[in-house]
PDB file of N, CA and C in Angstrom:
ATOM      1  N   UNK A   1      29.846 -20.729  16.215  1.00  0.00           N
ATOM      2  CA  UNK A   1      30.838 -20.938  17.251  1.00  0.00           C
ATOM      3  C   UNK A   1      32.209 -20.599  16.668  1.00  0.00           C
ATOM      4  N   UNK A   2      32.747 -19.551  17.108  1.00  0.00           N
ATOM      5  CA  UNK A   2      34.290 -18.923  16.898  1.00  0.00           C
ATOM      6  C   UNK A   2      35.250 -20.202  16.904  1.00  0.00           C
ATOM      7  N   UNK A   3      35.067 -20.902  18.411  1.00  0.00           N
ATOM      8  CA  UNK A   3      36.385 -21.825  18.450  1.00  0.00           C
ATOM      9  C   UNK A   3      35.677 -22.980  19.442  1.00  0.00           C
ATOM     10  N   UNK A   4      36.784 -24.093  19.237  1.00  0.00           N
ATOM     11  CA  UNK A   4      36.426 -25.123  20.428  1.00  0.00           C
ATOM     12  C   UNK A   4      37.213 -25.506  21.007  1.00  0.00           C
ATOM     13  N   UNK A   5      37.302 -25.316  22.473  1.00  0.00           N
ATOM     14  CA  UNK A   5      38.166 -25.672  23.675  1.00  0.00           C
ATOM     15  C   UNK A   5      38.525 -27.723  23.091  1.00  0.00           C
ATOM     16  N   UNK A   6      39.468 -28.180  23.191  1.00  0.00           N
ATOM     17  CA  UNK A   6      39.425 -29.315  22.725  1.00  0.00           C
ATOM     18  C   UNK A   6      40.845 -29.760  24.026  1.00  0.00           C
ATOM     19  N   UNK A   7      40.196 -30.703  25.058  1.00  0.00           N
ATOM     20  CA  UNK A   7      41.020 -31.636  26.136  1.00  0.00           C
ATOM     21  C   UNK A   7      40.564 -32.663  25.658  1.00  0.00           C
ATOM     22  N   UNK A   8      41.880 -33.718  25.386  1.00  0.00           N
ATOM     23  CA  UNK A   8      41.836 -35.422  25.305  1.00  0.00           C
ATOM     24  C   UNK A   8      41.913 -35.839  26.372  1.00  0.00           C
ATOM     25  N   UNK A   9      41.169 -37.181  26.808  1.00  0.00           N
ATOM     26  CA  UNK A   9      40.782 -37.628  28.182  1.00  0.00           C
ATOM     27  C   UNK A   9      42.100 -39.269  28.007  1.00  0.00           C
ATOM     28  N   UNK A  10      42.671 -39.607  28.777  1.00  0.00           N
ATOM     29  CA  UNK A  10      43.557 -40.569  28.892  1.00  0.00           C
ATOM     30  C   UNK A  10      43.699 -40.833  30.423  1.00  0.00           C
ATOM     31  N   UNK A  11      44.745 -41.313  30.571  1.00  0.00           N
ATOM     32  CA  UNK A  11      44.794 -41.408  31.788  1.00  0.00           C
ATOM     33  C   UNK A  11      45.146 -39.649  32.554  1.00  0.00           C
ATOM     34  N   UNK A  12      45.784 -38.925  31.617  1.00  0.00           N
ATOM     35  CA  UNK A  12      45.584 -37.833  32.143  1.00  0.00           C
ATOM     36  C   UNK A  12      44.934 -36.666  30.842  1.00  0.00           C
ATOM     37  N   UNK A  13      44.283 -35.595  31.322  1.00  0.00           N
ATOM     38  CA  UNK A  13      43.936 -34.291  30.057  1.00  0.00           C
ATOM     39  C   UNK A  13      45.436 -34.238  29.416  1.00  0.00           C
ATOM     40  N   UNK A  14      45.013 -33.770  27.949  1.00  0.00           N
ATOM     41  CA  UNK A  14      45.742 -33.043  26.901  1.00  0.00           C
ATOM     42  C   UNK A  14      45.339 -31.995  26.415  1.00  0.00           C
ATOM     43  N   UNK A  15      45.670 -30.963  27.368  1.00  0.00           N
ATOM     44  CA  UNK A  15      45.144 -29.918  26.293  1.00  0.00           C
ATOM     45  C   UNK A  15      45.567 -29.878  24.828  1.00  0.00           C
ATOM     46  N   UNK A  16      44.602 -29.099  24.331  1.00  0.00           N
ATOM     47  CA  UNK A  16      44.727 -28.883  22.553  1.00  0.00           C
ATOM     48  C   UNK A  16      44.842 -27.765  22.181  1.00  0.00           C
ATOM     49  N   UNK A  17      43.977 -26.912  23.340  1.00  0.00           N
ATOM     50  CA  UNK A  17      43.558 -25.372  23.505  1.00  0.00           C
ATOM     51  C   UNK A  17      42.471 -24.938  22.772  1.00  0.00           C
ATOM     52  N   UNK A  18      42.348 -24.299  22.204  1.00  0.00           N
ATOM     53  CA  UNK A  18      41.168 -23.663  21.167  1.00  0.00           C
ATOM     54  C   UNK A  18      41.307 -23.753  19.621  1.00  0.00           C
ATOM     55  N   UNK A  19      40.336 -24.370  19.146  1.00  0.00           N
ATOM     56  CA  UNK A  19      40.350 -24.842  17.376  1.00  0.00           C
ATOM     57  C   UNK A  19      39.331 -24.234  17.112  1.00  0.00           C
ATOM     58  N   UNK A  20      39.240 -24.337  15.740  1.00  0.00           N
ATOM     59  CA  UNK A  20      38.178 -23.766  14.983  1.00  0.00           C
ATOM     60  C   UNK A  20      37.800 -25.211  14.584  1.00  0.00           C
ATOM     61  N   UNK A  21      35.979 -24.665  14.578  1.00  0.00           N
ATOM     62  CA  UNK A  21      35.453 -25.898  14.393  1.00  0.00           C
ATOM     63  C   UNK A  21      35.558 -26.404  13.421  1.00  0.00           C
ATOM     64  N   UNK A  22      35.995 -25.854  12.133  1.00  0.00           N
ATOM     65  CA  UNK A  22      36.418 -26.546  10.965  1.00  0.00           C
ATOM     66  C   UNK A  22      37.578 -27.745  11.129  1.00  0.00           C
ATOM     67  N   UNK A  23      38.455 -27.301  11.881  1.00  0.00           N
ATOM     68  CA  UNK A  23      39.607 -28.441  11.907  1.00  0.00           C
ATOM     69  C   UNK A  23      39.002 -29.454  12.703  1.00  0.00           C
ATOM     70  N   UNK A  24      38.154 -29.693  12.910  1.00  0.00           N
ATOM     71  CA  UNK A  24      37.828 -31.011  13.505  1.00  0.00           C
ATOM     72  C   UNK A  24      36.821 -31.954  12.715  1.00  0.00           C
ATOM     73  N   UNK A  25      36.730 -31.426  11.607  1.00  0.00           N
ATOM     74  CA  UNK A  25      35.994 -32.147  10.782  1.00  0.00           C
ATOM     75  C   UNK A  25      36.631 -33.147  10.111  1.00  0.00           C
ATOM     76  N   UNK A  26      36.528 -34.334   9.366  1.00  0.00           N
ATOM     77  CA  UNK A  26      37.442 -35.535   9.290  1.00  0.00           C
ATOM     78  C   UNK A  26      37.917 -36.331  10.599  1.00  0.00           C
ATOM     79  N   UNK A  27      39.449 -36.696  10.398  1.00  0.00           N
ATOM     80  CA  UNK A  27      39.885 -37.284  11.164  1.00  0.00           C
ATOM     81  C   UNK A  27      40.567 -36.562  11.783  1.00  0.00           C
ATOM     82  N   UNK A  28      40.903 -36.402  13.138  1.00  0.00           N
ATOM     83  CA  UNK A  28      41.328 -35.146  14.146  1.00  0.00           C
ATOM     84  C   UNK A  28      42.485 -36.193  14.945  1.00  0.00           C
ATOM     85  N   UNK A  29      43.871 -35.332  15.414  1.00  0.00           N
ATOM     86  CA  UNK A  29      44.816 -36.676  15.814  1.00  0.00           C
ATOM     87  C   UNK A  29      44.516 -36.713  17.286  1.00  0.00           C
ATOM     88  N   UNK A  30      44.587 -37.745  17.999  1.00  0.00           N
ATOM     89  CA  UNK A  30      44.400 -38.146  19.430  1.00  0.00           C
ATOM     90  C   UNK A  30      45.469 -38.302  20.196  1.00  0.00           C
ATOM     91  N   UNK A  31      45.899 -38.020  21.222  1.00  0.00           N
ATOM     92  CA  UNK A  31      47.467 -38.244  21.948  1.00  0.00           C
ATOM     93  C   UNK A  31      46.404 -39.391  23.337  1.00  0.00           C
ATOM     94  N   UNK A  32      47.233 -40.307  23.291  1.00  0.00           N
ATOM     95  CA  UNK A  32      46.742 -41.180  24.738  1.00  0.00           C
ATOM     96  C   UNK A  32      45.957 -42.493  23.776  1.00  0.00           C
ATOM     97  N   UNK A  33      45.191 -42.576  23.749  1.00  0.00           N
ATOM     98  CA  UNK A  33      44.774 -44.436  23.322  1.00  0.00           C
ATOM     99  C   UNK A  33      44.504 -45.296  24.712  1.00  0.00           C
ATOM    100  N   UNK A  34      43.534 -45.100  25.423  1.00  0.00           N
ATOM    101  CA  UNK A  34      43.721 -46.535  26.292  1.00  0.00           C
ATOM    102  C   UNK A  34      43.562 -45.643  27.442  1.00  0.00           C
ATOM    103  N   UNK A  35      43.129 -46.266  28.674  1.00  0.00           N
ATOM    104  CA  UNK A  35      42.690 -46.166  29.941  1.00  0.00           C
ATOM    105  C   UNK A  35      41.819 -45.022  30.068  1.00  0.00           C
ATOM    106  N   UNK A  36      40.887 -44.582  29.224  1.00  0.00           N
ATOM    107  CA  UNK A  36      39.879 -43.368  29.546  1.00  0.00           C
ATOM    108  C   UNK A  36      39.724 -43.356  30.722  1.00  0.00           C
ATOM    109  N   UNK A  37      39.997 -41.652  31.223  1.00  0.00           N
ATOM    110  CA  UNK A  37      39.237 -41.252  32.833  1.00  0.00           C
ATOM    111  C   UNK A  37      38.944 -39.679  32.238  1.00  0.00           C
ATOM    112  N   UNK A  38      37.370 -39.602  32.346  1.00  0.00           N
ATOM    113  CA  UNK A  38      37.270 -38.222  32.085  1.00  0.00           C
ATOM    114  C   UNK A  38      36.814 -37.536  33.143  1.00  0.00           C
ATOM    115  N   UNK A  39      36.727 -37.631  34.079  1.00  0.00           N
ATOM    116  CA  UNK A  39      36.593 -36.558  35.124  1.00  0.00           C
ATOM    117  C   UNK A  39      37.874 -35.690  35.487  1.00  0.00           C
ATOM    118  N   UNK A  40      39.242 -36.372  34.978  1.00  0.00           N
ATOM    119  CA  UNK A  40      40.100 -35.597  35.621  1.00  0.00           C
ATOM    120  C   UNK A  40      40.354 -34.178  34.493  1.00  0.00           C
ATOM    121  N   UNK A  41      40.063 -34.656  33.192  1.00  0.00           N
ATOM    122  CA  UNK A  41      39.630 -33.648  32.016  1.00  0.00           C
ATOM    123  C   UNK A  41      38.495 -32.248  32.245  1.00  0.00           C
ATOM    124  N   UNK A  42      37.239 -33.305  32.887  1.00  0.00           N
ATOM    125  CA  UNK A  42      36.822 -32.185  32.867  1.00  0.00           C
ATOM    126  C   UNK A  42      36.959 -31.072  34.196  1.00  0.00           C
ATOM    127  N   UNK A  43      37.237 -32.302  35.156  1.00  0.00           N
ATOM    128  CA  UNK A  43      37.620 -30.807  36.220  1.00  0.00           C
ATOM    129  C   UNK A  43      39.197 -30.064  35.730  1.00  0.00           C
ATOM    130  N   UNK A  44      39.828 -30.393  35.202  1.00  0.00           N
ATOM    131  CA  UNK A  44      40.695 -29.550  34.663  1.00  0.00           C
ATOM    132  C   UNK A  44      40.542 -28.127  33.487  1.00  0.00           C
ATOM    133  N   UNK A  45      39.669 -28.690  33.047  1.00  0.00           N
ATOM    134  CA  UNK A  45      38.450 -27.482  32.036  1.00  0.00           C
ATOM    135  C   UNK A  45      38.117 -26.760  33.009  1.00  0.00           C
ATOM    136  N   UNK A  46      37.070 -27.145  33.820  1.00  0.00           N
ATOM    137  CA  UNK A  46      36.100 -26.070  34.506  1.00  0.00           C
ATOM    138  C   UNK A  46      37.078 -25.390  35.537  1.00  0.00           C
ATOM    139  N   UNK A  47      38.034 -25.441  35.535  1.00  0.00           N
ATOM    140  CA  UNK A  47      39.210 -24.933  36.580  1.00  0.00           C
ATOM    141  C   UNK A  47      39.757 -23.778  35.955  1.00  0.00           C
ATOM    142  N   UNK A  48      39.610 -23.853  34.749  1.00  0.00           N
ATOM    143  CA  UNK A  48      40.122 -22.849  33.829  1.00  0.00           C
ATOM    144  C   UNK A  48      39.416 -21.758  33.446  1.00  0.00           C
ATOM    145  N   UNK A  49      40.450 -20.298  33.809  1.00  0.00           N
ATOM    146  CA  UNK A  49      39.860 -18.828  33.565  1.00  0.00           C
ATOM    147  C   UNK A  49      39.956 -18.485  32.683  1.00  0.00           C
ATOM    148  N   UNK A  50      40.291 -19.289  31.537  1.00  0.00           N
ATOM    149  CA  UNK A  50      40.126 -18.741  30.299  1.00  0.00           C
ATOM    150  C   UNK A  50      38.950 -19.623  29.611  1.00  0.00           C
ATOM    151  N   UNK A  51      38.535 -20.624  30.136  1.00  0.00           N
ATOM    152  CA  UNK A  51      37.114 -21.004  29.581  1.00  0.00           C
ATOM    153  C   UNK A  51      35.731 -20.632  29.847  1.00  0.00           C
ATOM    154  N   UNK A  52      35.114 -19.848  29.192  1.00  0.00           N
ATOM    155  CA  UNK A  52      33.548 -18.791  29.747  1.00  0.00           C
ATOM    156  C   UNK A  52      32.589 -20.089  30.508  1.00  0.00           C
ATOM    157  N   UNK A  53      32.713 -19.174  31.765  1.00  0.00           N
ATOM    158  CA  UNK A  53      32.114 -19.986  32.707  1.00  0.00           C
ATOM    159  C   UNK A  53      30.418 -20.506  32.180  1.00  0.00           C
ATOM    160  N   UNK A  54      29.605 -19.651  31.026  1.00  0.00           N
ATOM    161  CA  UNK A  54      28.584 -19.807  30.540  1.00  0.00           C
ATOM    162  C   UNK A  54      28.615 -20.822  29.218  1.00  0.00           C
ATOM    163  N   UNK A  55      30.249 -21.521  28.863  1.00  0.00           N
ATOM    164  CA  UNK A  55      30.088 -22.463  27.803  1.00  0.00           C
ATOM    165  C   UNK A  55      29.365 -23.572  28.318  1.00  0.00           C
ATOM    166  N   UNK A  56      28.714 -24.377  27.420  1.00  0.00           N
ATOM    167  CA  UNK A  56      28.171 -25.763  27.390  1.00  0.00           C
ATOM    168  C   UNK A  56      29.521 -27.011  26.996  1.00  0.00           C
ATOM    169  N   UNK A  57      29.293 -28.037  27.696  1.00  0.00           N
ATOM    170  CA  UNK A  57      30.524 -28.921  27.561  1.00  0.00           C
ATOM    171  C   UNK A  57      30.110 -29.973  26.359  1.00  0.00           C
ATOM    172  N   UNK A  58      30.344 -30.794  25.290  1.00  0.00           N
ATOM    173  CA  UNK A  58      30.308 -31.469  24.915  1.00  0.00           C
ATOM    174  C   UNK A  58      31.506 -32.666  25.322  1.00  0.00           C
ATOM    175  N   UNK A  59      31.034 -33.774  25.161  1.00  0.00           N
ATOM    176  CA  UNK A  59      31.494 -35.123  26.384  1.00  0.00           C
ATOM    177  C   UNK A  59      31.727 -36.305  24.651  1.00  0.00           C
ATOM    178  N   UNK A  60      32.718 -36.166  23.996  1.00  0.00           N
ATOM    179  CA  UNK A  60      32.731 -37.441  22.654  1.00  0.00           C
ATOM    180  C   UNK A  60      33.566 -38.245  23.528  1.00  0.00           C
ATOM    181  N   UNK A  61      33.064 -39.651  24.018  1.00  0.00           N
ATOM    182  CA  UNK A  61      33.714 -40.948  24.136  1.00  0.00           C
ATOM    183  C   UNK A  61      32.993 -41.883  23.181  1.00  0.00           C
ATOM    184  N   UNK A  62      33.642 -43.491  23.468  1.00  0.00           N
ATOM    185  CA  UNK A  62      33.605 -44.245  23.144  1.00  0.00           C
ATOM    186  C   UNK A  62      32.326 -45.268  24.702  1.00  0.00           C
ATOM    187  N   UNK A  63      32.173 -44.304  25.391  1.00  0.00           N
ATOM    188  CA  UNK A  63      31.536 -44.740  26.582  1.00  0.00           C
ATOM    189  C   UNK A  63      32.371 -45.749  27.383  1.00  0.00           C
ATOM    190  N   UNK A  64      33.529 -46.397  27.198  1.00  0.00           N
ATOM    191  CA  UNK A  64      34.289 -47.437  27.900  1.00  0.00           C
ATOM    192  C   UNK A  64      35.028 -46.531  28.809  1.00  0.00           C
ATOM    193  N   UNK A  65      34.616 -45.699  30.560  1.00  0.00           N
ATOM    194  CA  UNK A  65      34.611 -44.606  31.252  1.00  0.00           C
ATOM    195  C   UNK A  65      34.318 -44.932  32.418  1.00  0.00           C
ATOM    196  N   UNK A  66      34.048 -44.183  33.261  1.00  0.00           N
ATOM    197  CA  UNK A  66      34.036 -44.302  34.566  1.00  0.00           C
ATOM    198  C   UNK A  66      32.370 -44.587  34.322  1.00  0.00           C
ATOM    199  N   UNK A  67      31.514 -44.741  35.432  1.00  0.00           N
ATOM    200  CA  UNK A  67      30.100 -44.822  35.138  1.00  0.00           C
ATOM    201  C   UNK A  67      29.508 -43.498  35.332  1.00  0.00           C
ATOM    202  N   UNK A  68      30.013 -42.531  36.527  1.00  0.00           N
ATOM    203  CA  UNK A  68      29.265 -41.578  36.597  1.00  0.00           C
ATOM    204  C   UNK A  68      30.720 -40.244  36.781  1.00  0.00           C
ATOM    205  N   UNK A  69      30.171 -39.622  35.840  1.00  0.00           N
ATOM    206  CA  UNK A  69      30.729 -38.000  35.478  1.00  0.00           C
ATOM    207  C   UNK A  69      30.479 -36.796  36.031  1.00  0.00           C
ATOM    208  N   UNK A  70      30.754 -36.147  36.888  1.00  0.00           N
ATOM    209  CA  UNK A  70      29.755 -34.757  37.459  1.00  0.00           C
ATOM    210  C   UNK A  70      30.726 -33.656  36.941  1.00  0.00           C
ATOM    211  N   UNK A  71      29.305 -33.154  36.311  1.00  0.00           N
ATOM    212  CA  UNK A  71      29.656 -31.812  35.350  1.00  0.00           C
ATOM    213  C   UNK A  71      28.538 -30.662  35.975  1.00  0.00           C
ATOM    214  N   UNK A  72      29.072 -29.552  36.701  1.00  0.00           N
ATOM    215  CA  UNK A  72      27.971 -28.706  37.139  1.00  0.00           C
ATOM    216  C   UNK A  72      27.067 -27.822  35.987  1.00  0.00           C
ATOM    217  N   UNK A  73      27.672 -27.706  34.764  1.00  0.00           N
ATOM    218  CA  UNK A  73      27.293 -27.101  34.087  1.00  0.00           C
ATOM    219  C   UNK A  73      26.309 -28.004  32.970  1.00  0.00           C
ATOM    220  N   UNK A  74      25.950 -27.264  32.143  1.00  0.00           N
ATOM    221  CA  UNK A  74      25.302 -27.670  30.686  1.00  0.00           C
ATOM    222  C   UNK A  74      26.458 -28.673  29.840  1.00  0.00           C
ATOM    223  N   UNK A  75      25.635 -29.550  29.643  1.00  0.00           N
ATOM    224  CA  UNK A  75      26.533 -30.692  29.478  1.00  0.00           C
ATOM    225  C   UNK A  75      26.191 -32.057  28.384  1.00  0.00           C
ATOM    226  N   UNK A  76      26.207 -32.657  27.303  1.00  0.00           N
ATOM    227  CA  UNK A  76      25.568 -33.580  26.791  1.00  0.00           C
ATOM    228  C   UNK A  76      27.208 -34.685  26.368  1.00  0.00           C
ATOM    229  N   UNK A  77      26.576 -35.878  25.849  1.00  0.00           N
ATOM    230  CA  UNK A  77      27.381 -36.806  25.509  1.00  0.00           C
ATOM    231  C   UNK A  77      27.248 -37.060  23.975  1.00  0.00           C
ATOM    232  N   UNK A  78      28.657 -37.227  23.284  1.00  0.00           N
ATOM    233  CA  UNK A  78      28.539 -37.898  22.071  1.00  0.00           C
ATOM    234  C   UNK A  78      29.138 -39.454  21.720  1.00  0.00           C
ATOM    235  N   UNK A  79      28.063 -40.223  21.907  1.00  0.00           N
ATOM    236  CA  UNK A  79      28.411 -41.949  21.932  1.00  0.00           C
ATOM    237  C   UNK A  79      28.323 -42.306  20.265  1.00  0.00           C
ATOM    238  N   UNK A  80      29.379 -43.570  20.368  1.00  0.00           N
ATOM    239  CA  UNK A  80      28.572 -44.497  19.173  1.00  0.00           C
ATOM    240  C   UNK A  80      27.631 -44.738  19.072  1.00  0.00           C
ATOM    241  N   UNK A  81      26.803 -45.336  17.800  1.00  0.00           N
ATOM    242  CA  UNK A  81      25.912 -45.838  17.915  1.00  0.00           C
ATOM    243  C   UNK A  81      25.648 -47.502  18.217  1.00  0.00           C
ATOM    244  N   UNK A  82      24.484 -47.240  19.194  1.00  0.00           N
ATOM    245  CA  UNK A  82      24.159 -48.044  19.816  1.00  0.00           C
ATOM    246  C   UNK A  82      24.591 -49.842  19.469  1.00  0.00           C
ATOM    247  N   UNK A  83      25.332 -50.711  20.145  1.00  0.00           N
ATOM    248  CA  UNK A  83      25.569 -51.985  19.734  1.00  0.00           C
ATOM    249  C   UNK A  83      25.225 -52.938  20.827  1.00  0.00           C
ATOM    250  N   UNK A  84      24.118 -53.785  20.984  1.00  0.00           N
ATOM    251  CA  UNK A  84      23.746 -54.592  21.631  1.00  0.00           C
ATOM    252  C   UNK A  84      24.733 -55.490  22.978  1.00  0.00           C
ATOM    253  N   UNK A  85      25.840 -55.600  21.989  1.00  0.00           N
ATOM    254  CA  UNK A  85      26.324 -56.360  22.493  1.00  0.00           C
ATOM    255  C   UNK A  85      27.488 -55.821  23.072  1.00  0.00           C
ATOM    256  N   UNK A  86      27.820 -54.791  23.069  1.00  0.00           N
ATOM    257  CA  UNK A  86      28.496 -53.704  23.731  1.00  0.00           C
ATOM    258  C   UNK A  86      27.864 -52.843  24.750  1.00  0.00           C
ATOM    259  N   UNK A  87      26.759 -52.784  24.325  1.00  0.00           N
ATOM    260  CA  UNK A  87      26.532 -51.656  25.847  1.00  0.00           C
ATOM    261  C   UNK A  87      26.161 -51.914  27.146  1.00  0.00           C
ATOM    262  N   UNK A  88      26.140 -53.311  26.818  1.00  0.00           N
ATOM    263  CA  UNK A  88      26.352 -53.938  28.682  1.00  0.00           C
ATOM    264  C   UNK A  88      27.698 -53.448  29.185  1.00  0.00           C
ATOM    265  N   UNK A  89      28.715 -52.957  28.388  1.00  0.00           N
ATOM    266  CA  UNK A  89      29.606 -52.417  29.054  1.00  0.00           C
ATOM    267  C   UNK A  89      29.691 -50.908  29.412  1.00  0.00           C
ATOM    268  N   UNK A  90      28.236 -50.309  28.622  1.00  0.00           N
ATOM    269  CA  UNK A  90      28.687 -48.648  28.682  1.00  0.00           C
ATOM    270  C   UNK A  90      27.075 -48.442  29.746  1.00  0.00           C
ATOM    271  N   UNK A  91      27.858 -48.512  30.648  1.00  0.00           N
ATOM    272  CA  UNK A  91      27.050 -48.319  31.952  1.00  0.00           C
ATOM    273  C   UNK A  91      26.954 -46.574  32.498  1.00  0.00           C
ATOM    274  N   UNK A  92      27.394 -45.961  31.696  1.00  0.00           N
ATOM    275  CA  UNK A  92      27.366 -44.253  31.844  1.00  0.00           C
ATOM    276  C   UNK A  92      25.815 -43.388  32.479  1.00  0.00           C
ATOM    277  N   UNK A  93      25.901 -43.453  34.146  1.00  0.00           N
ATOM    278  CA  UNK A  93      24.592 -43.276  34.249  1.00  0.00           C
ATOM    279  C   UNK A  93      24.444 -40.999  34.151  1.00  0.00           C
ATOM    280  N   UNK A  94      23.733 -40.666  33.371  1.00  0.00           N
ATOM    281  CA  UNK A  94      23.591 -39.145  33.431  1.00  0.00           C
ATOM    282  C   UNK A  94      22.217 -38.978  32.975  1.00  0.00           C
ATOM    283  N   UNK A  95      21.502 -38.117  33.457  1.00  0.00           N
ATOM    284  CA  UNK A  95      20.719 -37.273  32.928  1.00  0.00           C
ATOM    285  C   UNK A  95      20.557 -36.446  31.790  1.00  0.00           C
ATOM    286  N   UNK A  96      22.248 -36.108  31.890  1.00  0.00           N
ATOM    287  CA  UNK A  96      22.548 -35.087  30.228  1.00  0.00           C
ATOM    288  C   UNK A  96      22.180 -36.075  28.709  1.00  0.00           C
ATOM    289  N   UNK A  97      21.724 -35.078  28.238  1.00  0.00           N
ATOM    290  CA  UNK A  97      21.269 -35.678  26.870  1.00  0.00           C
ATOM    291  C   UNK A  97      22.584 -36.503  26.351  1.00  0.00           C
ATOM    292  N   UNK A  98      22.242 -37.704  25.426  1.00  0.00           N
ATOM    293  CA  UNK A  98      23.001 -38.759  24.860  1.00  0.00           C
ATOM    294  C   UNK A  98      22.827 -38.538  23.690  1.00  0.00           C
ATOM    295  N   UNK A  99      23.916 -38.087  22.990  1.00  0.00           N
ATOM    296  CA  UNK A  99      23.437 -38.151  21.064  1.00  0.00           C
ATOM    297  C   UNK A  99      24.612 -39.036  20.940  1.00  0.00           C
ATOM    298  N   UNK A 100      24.026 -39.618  19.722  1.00  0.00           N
ATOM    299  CA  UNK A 100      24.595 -41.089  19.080  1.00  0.00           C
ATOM    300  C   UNK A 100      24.897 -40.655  17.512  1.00  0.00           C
ATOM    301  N   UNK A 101      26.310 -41.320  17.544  1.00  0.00           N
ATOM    302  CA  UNK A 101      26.877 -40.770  15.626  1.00  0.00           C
ATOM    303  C   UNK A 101      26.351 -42.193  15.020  1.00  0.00           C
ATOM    304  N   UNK A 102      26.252 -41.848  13.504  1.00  0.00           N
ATOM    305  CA  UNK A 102      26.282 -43.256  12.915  1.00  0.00           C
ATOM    306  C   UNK A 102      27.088 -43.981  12.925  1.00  0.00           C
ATOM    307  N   UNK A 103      28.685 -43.453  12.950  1.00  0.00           N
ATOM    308  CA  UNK A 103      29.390 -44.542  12.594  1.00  0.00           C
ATOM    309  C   UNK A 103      30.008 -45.315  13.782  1.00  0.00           C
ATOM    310  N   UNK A 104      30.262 -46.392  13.455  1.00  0.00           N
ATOM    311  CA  UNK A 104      30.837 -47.004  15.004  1.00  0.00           C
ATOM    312  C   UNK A 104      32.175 -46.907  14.944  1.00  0.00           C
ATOM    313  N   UNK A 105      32.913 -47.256  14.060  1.00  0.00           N
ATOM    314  CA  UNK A 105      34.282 -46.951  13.800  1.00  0.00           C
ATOM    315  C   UNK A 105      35.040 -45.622  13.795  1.00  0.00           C
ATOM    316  N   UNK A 106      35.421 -45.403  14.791  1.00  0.00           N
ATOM    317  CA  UNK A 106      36.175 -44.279  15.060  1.00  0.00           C
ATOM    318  C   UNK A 106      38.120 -44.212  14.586  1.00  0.00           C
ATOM    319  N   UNK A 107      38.317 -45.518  14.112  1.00  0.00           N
ATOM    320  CA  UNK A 107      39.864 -45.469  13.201  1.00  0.00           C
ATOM    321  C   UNK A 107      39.616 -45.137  12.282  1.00  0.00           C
ATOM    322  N   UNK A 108      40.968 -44.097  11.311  1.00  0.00           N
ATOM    323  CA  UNK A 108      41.425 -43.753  10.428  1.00  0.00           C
ATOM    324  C   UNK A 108      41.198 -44.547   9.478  1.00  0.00           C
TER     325      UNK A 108
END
């Protein structure tokens, strides 16, 4: 993969524009903190003529989101891993595949 389209989800998108996937390895900086809404992100992506209408979307939250997301395209999620006592709150209902990182801590 040449590059990655990279929008932060907040109360509103941030674009980032296009990275190379190397710079996102480590710790990557975030603009927004607080009130996740990602639908308005991703229809702001798929709106866009400079993003190949044949890319696949990757979806990294924290799952604390709206419950349901509609993405017409190819689409998967990247969650924490799984915590009992947290995911009565991550009610995220999709079909798209769910991959889970090890770490739960997402601060610096």
């Amino acid at each position: 993969v040449p590059a990655v389209r990279v929008v932060l989800c907040d109360a509103q998108p941030y674009d980032r524009g296009y990275v190379q996937p190397t710079e996102l390895r480590g710790t990557y900086p975030v603009t927004g903190r607080g009130g996740t809404v990602l639908q308005p992100a991703l229809n702001f992506l798929l709106g866009r003529s400079d993003f190949p209408a044949s890319a696949p979307i990757m979806i990294i939250t924290d799952g604390f989101c709206e419950e349901e997301i509609l993405c017409p395209r190819e689409h998967c999620f990247l969650l924490p891993r799984k915590n009992p006592e947290q995911d009565k709150w991550r009610s995220l209902r999709t079909s798209a595949p769910i991959f889970r990182v090890l770490k739960e801590d997402f601060s610096p």
